[in-house]
N, C-alpha and C. Protein backbone atom coordinates (compact mmCIF):
# COMPACT_ATOMS: atom_id res chain seq x y z
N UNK A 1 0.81 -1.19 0.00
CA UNK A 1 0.00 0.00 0.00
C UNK A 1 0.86 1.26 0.00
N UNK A 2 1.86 0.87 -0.97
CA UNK A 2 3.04 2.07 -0.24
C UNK A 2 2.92 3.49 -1.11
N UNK A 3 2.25 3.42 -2.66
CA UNK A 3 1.82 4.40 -3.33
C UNK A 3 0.16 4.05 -3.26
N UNK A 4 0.08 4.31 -2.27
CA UNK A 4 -1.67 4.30 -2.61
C UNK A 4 -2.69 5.52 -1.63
N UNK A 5 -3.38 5.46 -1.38
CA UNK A 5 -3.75 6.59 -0.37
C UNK A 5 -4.69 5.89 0.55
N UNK A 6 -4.36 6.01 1.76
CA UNK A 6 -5.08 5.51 2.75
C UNK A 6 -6.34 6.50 3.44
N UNK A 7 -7.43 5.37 3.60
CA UNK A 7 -8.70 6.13 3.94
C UNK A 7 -9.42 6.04 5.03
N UNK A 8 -10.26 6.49 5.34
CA UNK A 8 -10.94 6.37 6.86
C UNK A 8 -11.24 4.91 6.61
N UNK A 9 -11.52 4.15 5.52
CA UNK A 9 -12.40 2.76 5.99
C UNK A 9 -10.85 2.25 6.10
N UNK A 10 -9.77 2.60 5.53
CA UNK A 10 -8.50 1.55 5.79
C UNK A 10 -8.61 1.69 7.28
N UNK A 11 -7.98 2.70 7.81
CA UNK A 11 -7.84 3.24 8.79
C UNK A 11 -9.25 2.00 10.10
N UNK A 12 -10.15 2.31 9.79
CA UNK A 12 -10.88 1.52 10.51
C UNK A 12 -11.28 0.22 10.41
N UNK A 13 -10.71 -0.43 9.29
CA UNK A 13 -10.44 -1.99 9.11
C UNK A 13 -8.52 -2.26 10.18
N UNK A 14 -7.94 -1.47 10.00
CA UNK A 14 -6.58 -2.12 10.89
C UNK A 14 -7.14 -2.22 11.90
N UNK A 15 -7.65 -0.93 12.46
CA UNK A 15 -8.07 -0.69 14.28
C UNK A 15 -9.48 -1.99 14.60
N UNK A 16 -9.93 -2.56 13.53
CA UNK A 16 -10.44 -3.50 13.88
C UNK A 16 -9.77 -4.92 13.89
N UNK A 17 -8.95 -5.10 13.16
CA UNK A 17 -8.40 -6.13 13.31
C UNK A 17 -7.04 -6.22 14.38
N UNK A 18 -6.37 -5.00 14.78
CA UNK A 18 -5.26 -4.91 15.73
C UNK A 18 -6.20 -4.56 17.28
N UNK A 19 -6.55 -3.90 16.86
CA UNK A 19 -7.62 -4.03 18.23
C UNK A 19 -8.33 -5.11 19.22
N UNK A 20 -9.14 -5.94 17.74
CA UNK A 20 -10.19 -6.62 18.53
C UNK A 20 -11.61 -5.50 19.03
N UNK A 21 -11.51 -5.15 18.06
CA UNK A 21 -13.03 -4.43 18.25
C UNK A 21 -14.44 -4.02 17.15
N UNK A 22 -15.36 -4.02 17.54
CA UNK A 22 -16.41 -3.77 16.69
C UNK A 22 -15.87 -2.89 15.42
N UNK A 23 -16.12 -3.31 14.37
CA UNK A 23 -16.13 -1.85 13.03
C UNK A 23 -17.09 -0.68 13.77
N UNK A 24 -18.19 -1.02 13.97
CA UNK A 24 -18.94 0.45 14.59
C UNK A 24 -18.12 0.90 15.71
N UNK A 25 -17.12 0.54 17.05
CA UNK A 25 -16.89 0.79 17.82
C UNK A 25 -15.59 1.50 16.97
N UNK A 26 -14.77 1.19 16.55
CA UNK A 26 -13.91 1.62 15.60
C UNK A 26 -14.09 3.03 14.61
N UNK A 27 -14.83 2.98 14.23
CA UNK A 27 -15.11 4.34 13.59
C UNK A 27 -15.84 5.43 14.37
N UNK A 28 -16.69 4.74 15.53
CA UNK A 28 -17.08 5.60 16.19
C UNK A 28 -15.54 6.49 17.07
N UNK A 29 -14.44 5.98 17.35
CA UNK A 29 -13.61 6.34 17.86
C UNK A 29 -13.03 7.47 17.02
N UNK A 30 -12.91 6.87 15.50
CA UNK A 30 -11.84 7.30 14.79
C UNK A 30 -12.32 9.03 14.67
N UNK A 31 -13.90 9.20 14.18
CA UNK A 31 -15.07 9.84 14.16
C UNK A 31 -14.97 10.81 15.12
N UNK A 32 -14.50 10.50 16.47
CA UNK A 32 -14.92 11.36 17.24
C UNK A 32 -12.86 11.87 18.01
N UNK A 33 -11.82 11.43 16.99
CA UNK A 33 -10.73 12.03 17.31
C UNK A 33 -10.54 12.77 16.10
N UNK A 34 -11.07 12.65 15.22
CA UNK A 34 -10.73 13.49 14.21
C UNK A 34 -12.31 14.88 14.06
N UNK A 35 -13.25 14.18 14.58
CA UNK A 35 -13.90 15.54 14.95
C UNK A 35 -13.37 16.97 16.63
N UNK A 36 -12.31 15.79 17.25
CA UNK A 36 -12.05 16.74 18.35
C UNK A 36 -11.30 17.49 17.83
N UNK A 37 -10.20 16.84 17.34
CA UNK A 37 -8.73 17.63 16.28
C UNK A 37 -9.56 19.03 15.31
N UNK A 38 -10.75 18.78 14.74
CA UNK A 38 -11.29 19.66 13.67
C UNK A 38 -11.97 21.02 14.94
N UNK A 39 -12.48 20.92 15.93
CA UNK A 39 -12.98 21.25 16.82
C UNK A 39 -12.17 22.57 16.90
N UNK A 40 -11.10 21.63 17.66
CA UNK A 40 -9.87 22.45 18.30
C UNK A 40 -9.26 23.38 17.56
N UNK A 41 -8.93 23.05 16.08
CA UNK A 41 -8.54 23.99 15.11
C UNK A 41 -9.20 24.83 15.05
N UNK A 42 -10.68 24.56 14.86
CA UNK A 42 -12.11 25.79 14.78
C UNK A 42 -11.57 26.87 15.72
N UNK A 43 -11.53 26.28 16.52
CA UNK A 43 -11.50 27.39 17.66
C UNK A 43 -10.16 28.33 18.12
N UNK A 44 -9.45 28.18 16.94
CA UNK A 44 -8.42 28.74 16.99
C UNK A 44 -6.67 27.89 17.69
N UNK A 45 -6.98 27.07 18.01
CA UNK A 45 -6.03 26.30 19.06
C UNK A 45 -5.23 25.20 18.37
N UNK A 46 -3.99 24.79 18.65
CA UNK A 46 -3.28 23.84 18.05
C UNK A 46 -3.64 22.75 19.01
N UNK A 47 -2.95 21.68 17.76
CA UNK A 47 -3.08 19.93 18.57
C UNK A 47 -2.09 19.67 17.99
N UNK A 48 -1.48 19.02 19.37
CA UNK A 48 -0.08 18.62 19.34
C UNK A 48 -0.13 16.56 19.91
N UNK A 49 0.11 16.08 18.95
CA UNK A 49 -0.07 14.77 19.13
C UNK A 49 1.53 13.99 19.43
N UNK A 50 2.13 13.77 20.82
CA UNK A 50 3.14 13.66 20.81
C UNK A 50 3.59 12.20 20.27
N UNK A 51 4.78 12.53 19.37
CA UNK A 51 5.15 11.64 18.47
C UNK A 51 4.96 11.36 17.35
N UNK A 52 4.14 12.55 16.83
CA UNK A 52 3.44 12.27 15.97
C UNK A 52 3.69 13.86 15.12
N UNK A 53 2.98 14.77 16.29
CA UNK A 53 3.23 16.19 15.42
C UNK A 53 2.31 16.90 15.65
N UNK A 54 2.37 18.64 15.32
CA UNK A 54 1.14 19.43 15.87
C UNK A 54 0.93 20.06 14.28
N UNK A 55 -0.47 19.97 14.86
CA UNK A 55 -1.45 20.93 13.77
C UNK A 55 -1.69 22.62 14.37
N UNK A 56 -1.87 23.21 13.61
CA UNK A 56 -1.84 24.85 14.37
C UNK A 56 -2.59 25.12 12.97
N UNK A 57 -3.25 26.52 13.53
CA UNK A 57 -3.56 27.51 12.35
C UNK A 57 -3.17 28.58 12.64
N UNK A 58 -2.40 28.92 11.47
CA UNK A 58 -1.69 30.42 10.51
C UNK A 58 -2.66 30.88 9.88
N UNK A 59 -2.36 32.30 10.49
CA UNK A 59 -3.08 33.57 9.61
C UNK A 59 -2.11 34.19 8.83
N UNK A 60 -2.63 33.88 7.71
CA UNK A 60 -1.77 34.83 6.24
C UNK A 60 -2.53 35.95 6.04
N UNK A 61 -1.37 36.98 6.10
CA UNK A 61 -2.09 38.25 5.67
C UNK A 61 -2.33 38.54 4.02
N UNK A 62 -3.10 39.45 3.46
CA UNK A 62 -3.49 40.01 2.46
C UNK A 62 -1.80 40.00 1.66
N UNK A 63 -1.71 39.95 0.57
CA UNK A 63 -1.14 39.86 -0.47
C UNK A 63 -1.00 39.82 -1.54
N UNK A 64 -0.10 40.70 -3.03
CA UNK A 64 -0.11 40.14 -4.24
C UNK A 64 0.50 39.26 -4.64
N UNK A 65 -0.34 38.59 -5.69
CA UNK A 65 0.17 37.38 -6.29
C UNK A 65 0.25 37.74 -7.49
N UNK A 66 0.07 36.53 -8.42
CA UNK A 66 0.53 36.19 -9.90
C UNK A 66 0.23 35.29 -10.45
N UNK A 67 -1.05 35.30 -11.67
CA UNK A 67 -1.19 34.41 -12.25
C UNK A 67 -0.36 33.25 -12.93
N UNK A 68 -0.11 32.53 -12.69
CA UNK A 68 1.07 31.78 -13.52
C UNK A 68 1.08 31.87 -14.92
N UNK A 69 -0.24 31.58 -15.13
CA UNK A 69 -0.08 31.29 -16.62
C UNK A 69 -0.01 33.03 -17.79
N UNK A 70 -0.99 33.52 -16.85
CA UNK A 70 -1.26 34.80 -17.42
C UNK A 70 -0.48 36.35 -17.15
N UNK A 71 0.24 36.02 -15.91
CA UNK A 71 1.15 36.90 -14.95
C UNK A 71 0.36 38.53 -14.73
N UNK A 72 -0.84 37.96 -14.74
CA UNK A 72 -1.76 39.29 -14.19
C UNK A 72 -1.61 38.97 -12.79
N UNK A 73 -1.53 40.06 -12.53
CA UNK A 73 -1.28 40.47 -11.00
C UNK A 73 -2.96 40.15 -10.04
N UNK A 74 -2.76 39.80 -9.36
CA UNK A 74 -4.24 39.56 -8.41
C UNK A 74 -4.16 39.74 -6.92
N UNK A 75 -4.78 40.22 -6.15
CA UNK A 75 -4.74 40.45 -4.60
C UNK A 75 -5.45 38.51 -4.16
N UNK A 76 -4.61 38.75 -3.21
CA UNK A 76 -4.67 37.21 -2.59
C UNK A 76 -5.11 37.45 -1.06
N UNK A 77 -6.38 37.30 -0.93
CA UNK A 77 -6.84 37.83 0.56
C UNK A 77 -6.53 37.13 1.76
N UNK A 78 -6.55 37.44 2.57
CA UNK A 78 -6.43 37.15 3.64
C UNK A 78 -6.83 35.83 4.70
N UNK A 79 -6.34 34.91 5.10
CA UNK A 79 -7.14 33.99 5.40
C UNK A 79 -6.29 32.92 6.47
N UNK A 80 -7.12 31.70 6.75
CA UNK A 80 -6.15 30.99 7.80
C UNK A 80 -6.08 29.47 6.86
N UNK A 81 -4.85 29.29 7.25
CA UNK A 81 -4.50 28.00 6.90
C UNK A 81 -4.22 27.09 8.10
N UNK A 82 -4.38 25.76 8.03
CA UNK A 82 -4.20 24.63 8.63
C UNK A 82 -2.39 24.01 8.10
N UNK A 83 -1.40 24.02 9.10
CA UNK A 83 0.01 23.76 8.88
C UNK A 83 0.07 22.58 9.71
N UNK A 84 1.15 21.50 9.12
CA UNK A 84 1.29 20.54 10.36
C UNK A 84 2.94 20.31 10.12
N UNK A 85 3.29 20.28 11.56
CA UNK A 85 4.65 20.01 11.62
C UNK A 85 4.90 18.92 12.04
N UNK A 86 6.00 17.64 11.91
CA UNK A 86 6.03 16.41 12.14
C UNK A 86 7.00 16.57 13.33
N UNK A 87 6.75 15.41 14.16
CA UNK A 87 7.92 15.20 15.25
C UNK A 87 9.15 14.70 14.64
N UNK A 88 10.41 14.97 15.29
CA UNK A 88 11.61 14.33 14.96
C UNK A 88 11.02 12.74 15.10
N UNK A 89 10.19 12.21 16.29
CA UNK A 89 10.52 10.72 16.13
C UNK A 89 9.34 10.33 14.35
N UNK A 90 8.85 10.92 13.92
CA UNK A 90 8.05 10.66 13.18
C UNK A 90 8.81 10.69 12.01
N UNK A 91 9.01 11.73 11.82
CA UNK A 91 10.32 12.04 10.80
C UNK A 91 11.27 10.70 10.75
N UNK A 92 11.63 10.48 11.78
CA UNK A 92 12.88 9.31 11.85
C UNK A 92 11.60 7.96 11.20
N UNK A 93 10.80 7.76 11.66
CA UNK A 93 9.82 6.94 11.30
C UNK A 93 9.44 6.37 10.22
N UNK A 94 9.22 7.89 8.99
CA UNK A 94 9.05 7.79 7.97
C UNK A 94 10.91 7.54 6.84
N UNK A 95 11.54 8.37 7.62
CA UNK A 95 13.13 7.92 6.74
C UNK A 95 13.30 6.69 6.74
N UNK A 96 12.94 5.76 7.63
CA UNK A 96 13.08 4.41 7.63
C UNK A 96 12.75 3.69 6.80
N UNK A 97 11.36 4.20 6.93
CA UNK A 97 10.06 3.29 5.69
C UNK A 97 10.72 3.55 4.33
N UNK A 98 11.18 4.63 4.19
CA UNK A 98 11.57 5.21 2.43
C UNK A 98 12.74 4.77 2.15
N UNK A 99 13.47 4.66 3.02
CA UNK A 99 14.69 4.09 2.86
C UNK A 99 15.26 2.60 2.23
C-alpha cells in the first residue's frame, strides 16, 4: 500500500483487526478524534499529538500574487490556513520506511 492513499475505511479496518473491536466501535472512535482535532482547530487552538506532530492555524495576511499562466497580477486575501509540523521521532519513522 506504499503508493496508494489511505482512507478512513482503511484506517478503521486495521483498528479493527489490531484491536479486537467492533467496526462500529472503531469508527465511532476514529469519528470522534478526528472531529475533536477539527474542533480544536475551529476554535483557533493547536493539537499537538506527541510523536506524531502538531497541527496549528496560521493567519496569512493580504497579499499580491501572480497568475502563472497569465502573470496578471491579483490580490490574494487574507485567510487561515491549517500547517502541520512532524515530530523528529516521526520524521525518523518515515526515513526508515523510504529508505
Amino acid at each position: 500500500m506504499a503508493d496508494s492513499t489511505v482512507t478512513r475505511a482503511d484506517i478503521v479496518s486495521d483498528v479493527v483487526t489490531k484491536a479486537n473491536v467492533s467496526r462500529q466501535q472503531a469508527t465511532d472512535v476514529l469519528e470522534s478524534v478526528l472531529r475533536e482535532i477539527s474542533k480544536t482547530l475551529a476554535n483557533g487552538r493547536s493539537v499537538k499529538i506527541s510523536s506524531f506532530g502538531t497541527f496549528a492555524v496560521r493567519k496569512k495576511t493580504e497579499r499580491l500574487g501572480r497568475n502563472p499562466r497569465t502573470g496578471v497580477a491579483a490580490k490574494i486575501s487574507a485567510r487561515q490556513v491549517i500547517s502541520f509540523k512532524a515530530s523528529p521521532i516521526f520524521k525518523k519513522t518515515v526515513e526508515k520506511q523510504t529508505a
